[in-house]
C-alpha atoms as a PDB file:
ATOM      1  CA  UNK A   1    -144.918   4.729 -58.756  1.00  0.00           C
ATOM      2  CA  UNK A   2    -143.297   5.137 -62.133  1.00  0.00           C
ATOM      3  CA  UNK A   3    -139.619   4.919 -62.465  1.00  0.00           C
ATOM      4  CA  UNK A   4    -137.732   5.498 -65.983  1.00  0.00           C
ATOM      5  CA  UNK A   5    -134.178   5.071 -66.443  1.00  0.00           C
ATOM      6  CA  UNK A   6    -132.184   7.075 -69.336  1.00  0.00           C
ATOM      7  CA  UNK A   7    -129.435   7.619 -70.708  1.00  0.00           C
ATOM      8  CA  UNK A   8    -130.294  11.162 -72.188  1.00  0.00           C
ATOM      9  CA  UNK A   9    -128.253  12.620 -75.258  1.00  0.00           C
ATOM     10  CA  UNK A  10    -130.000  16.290 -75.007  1.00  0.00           C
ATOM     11  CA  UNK A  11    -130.566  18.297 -72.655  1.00  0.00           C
ATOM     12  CA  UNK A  12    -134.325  17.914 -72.364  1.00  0.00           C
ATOM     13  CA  UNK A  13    -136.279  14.718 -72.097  1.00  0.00           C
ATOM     14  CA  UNK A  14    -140.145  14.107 -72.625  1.00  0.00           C
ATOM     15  CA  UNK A  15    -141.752  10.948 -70.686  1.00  0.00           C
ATOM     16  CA  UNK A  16    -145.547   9.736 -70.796  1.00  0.00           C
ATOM     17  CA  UNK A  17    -147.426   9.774 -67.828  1.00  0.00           C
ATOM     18  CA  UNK A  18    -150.200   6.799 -67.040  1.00  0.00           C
ATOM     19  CA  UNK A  19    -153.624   8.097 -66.638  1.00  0.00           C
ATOM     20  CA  UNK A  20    -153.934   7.287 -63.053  1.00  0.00           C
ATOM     21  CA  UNK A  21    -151.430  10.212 -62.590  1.00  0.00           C
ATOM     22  CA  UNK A  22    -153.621  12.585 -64.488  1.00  0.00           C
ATOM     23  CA  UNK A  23    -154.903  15.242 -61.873  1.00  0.00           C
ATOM     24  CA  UNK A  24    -152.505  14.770 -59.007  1.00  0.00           C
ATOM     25  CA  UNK A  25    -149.851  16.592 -57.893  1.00  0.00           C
ATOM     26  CA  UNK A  26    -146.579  14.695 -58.974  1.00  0.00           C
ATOM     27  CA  UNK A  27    -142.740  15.169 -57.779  1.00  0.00           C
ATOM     28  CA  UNK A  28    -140.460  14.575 -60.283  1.00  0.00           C
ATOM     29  CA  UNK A  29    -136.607  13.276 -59.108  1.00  0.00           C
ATOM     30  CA  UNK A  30    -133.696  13.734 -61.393  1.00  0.00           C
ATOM     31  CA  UNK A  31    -130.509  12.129 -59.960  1.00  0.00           C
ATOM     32  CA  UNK A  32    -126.869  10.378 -61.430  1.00  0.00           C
ATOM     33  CA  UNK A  33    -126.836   6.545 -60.544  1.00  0.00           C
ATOM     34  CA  UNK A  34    -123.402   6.611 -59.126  1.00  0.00           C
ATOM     35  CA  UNK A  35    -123.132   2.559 -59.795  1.00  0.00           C
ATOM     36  CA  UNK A  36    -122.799   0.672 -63.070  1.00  0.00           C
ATOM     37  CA  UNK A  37    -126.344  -0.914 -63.755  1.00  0.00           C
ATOM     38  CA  UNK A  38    -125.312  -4.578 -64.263  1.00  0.00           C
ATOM     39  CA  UNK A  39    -127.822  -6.694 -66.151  1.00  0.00           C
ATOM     40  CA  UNK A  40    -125.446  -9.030 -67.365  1.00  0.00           C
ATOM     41  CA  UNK A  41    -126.472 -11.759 -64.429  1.00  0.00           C
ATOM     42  CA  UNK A  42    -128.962 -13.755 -64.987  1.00  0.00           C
ATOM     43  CA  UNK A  43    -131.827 -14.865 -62.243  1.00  0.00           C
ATOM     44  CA  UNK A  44    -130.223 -18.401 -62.080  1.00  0.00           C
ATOM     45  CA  UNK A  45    -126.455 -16.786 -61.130  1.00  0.00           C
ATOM     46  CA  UNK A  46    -127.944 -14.158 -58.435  1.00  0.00           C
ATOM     47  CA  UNK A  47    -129.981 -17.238 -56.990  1.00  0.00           C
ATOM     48  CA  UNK A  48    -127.052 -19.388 -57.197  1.00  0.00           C
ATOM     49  CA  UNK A  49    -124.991 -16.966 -55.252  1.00  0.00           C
ATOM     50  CA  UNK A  50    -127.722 -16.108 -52.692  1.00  0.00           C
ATOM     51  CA  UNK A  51    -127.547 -19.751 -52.012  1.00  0.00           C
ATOM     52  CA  UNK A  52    -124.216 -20.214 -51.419  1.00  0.00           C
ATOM     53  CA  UNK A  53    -124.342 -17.174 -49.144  1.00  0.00           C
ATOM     54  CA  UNK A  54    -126.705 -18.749 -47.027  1.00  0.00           C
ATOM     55  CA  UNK A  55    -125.636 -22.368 -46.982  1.00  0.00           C
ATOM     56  CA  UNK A  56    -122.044 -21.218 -45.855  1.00  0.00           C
ATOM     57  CA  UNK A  57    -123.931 -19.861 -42.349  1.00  0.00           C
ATOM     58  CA  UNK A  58    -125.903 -22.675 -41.775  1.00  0.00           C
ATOM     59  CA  UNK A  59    -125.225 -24.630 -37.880  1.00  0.00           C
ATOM     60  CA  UNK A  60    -125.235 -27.911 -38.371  1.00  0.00           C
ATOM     61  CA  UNK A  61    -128.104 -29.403 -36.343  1.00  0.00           C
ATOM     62  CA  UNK A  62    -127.586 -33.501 -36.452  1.00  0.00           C
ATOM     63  CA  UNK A  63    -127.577 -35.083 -33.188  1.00  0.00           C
ATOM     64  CA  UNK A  64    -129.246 -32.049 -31.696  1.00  0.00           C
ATOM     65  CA  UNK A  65    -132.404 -32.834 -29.487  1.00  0.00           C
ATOM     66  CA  UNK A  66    -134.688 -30.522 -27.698  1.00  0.00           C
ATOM     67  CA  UNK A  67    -134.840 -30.808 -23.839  1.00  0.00           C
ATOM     68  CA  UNK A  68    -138.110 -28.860 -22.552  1.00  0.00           C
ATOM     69  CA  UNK A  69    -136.799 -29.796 -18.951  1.00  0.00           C
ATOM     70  CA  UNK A  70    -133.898 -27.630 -18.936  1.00  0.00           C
ATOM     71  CA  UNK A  71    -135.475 -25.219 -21.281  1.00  0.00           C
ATOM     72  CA  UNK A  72    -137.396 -24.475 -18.206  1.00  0.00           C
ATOM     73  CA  UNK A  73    -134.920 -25.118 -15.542  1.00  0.00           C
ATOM     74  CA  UNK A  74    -134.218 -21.273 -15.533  1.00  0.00           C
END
């Protein structure tokens, strides 16, 4: 799959194809990304925050034990 993002300036824009494409039929997609493209974060802030996200739903499991006998009670 080959995916190009542009900002074009003219109304016509050339792209190179890899050789694996040469040959097959190909669909081309032209759409507006609706959404700001923000590469301002960094790995380390989008990992931090992914973190935090998960750590907030966490169940706190001290104290717990597993009882196979009334697991199997029902």
């Amino acid at each position: 799959m080959l995916r190009e993002i542009i900002t074009p300036s003219v109304s016509n824009h050339i792209f190179t194809l890899p050789e694996s494409y040469y040959g097959k039929k190909v669909m081309v997609t032209v759409s507006a990304l609706e959404e700001k493209v923000d590469n301002s974060k960094s790995y380390l802030t989008k990992a931090e925050e992914a973190r935090a996200f998960f750590n907030s739903i966490q169940i706190d499991m001290t104290g717990f034990k597993f009882d196979r006998e009334e697991a199997n009670e029902r």
